[in-house]
C-alpha atoms as a PDB file:
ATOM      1  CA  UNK A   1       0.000   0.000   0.000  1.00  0.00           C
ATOM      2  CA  UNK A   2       1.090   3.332  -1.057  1.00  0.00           C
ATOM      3  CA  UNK A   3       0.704   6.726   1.974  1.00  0.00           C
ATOM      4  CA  UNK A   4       1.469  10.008   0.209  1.00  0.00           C
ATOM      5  CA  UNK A   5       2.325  13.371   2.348  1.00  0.00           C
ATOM      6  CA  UNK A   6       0.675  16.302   1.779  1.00  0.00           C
ATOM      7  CA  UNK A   7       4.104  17.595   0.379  1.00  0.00           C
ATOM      8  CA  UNK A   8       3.675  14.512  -2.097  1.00  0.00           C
ATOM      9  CA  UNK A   9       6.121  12.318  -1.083  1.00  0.00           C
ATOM     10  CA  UNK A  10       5.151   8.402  -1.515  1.00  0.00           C
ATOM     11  CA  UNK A  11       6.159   5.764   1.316  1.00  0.00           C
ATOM     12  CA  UNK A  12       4.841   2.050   0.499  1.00  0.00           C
ATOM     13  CA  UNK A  13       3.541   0.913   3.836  1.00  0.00           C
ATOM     14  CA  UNK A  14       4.805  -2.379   5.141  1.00  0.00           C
ATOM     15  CA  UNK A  15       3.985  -4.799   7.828  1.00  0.00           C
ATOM     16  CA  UNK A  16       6.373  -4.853  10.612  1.00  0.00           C
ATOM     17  CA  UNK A  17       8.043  -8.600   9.519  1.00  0.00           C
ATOM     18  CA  UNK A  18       8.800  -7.374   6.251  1.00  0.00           C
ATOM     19  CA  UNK A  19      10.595  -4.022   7.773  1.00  0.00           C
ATOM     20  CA  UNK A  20      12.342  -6.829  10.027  1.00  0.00           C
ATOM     21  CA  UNK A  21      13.040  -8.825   6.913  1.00  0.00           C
ATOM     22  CA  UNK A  22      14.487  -5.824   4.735  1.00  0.00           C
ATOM     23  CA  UNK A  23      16.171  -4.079   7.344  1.00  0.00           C
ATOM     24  CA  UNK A  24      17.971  -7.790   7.829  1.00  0.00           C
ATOM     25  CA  UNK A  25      19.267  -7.567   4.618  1.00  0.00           C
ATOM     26  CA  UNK A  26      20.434  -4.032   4.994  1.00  0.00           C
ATOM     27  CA  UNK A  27      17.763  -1.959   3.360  1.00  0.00           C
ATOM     28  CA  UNK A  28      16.675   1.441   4.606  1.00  0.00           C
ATOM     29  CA  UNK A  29      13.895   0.830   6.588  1.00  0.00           C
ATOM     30  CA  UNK A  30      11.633   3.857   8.180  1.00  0.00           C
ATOM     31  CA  UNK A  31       9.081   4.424  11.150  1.00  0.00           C
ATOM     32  CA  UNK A  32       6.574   6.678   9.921  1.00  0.00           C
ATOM     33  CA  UNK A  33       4.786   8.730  13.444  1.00  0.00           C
ATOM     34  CA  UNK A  34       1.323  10.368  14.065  1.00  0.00           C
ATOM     35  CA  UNK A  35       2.800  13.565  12.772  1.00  0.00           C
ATOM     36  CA  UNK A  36       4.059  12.142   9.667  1.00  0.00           C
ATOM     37  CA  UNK A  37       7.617  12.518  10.663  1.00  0.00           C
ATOM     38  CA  UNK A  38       9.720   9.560   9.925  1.00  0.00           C
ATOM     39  CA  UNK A  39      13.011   7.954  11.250  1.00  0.00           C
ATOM     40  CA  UNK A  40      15.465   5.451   9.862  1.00  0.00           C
ATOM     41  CA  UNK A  41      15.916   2.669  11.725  1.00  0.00           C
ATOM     42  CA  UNK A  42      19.022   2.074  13.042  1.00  0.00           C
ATOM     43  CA  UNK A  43      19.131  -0.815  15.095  1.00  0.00           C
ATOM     44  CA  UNK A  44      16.700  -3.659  15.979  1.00  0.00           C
ATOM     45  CA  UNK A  45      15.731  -1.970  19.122  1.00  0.00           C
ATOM     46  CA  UNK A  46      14.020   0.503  16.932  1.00  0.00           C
ATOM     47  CA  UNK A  47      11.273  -2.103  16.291  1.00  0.00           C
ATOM     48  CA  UNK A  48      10.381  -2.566  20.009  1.00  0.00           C
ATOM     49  CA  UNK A  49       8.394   1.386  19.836  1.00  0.00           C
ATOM     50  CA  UNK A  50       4.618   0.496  19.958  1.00  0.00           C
ATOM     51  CA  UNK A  51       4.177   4.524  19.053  1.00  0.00           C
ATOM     52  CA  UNK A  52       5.209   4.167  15.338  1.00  0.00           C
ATOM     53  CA  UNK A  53       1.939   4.892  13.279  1.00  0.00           C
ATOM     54  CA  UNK A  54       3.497   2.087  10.518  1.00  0.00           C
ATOM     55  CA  UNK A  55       6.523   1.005   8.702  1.00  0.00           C
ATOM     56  CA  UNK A  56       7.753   2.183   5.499  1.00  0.00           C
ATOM     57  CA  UNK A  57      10.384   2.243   2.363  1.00  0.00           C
ATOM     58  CA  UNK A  58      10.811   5.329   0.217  1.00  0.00           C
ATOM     59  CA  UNK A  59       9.004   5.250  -3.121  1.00  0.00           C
ATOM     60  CA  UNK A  60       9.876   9.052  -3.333  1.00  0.00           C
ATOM     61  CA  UNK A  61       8.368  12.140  -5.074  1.00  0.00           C
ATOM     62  CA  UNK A  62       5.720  11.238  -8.295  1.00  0.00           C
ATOM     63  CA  UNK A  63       7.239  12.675 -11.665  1.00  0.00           C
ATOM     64  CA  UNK A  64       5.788  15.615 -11.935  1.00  0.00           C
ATOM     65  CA  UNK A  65       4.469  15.988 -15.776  1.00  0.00           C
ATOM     66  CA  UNK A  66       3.091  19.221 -16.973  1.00  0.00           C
ATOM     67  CA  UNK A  67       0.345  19.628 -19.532  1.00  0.00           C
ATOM     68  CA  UNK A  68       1.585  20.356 -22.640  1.00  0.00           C
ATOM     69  CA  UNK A  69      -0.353  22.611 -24.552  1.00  0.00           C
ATOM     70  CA  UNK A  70      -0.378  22.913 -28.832  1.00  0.00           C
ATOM     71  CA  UNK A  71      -2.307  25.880 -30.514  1.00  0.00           C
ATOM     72  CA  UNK A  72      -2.307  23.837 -33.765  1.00  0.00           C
ATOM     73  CA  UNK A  73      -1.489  20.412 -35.126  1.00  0.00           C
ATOM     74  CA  UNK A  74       1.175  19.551 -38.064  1.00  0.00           C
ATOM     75  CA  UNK A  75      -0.977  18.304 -40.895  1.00  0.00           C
ATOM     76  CA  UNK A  76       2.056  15.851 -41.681  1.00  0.00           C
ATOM     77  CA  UNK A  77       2.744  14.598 -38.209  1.00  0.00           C
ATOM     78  CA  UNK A  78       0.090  14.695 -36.536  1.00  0.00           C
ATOM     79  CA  UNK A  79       2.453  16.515 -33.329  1.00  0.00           C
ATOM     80  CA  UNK A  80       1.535  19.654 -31.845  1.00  0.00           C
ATOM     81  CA  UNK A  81       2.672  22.942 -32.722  1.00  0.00           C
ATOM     82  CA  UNK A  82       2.989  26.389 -31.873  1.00  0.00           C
ATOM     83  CA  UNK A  83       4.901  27.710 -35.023  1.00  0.00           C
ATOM     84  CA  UNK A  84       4.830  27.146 -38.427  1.00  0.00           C
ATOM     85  CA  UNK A  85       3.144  27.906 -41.672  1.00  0.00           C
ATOM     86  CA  UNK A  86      -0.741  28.318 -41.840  1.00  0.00           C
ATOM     87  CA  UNK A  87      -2.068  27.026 -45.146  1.00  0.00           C
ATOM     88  CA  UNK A  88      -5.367  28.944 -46.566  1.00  0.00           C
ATOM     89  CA  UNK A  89      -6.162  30.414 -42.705  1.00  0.00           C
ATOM     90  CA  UNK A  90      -6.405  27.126 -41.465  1.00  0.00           C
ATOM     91  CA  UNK A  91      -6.206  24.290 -44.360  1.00  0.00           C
ATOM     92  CA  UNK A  92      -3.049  22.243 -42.970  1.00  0.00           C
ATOM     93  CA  UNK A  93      -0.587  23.592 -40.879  1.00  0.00           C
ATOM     94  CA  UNK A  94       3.228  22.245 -40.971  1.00  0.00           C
ATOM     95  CA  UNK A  95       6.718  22.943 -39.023  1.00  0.00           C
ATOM     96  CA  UNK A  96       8.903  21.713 -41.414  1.00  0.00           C
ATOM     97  CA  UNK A  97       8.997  23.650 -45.185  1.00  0.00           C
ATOM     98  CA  UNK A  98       9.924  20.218 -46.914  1.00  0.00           C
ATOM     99  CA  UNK A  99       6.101  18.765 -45.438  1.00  0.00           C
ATOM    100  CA  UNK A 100       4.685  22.561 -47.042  1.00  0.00           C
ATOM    101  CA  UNK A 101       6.385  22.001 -50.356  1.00  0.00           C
ATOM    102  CA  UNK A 102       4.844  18.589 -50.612  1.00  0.00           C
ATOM    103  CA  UNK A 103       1.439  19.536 -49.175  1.00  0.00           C
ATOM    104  CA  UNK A 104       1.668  22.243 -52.245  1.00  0.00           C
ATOM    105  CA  UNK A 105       2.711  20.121 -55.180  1.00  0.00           C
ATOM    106  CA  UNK A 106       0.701  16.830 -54.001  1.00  0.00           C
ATOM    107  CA  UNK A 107      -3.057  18.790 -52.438  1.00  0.00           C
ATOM    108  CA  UNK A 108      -2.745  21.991 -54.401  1.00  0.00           C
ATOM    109  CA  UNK A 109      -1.726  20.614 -57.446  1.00  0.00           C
ATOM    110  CA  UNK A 110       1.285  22.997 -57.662  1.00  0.00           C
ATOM    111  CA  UNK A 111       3.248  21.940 -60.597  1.00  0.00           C
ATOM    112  CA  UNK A 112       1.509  18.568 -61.497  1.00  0.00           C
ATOM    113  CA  UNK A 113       4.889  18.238 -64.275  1.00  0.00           C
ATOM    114  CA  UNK A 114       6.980  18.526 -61.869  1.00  0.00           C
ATOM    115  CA  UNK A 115       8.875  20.980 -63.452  1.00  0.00           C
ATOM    116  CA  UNK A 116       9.151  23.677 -60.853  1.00  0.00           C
ATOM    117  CA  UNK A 117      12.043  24.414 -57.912  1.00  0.00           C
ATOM    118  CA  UNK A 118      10.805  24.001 -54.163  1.00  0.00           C
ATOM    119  CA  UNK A 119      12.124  27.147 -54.363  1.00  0.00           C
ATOM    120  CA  UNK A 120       9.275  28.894 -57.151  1.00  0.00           C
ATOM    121  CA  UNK A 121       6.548  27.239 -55.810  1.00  0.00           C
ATOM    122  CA  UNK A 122       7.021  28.655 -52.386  1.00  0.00           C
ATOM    123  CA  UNK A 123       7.433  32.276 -53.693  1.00  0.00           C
ATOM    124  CA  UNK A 124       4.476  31.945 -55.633  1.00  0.00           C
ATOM    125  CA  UNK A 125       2.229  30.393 -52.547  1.00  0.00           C
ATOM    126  CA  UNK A 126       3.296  32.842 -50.699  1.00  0.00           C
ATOM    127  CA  UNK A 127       2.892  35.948 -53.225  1.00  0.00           C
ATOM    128  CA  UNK A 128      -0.481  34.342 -54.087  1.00  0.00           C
ATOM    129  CA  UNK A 129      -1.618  34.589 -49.821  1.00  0.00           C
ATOM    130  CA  UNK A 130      -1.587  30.436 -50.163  1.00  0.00           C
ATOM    131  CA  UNK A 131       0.608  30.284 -47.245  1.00  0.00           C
ATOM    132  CA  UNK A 132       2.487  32.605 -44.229  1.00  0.00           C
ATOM    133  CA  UNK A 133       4.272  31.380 -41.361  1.00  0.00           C
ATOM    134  CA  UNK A 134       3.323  32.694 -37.998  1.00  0.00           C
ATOM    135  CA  UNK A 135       3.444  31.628 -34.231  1.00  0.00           C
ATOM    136  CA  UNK A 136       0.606  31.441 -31.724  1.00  0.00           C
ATOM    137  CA  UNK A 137       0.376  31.977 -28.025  1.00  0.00           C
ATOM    138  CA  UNK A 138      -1.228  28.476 -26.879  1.00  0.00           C
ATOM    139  CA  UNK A 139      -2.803  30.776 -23.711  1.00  0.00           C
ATOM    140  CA  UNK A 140      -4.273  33.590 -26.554  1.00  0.00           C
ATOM    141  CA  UNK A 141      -6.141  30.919 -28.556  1.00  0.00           C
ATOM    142  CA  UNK A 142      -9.745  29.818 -28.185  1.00  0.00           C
ATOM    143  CA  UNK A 143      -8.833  26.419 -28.072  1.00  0.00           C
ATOM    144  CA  UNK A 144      -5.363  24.306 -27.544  1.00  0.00           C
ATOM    145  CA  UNK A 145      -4.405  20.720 -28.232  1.00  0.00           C
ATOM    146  CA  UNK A 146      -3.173  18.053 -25.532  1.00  0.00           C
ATOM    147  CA  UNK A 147      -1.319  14.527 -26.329  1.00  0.00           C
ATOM    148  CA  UNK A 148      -3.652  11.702 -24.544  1.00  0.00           C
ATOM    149  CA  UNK A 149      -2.842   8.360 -25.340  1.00  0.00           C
ATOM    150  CA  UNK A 150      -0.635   9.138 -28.912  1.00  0.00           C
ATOM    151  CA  UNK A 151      -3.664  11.192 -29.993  1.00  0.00           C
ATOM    152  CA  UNK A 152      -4.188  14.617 -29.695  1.00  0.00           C
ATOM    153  CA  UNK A 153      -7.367  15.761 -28.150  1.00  0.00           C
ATOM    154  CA  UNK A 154      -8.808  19.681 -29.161  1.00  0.00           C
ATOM    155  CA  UNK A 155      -9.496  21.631 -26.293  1.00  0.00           C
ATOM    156  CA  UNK A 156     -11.945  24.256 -26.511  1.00  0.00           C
ATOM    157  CA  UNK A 157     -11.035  26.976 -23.815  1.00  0.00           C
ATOM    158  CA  UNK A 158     -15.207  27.366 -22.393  1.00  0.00           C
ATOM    159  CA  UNK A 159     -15.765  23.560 -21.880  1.00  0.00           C
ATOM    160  CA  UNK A 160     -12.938  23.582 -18.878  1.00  0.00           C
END
């Protein structure tokens, strides 16, 4: 059984054989008190206090992941974003140009010959208003994305 502090650290409770047992074999053992102090034990002596509240070994502190927050998602990857260029306000977004250039040729049927640089094709998208590249502030945005599971989920800022 896992006891967490209120600061968040984790002790797994044990039964006072097994503290016996690891202690034995030279494991850090702990009391844990009423006031959720603690003490290493130090001798077998230390056993023989009927005030402990229960015996314990350190799990530690839980990692500690923050939310990552995404104001768009790469069209190519499928990986969150927050910079990038914004195809036709809002088409397909992509981080990397090389993703852009093939979105252009491949969706927009930019240079179905395949006669034309990356190079021409990206001046023209952009000359034409195809295409800019911008960044967003995730907190500014009406809604954000969050990886769950592989997948990322759309947040829209009034269902929290």
């Amino acid at each position: 059984m896992k006891y967490q502090l209120e600061d968040g650290f984790i002790w797994e409770v044990i039964n006072k054989e097994t503290a016996v047992e690891l202690f034995n074999q030279g494991k850090e053992v702990y009391r844990i008190w009423q006031d959720n102090s603690e003490s290493l034990i130090e001798s077998q002596q230390d056993f023989d206090d009927d005030r402990v509240m229960f015996y314990a070994t350190e799990v530690g502190y839980p990692e500690m992941k923050s939310e990552v927050r995404w104001a768009r998602v790469d069209t190519a990857t499928g990986k969150g974003m927050n910079e990038g260029f914004c195809v036709n306000d809002g088409d397909a977004y992509f981080v990397n140009q090389s993703d852009l250039v093939k979105y252009l040729r491949d969706e927009m049927n930019v240079d179905e010959a395949g006669e034309l640089s990356d190079e021409f094709i990206l001046k023209e998208a952009y000359d034409n208003g195809e295409y800019y590249y911008t960044e967003w502030d995730v907190e500014e945005e009406e809604y954000y994305y969050v990886e769950q599971d592989g997948q990322m989920k759309e947040i829209w800022r009034d269902e929290q």
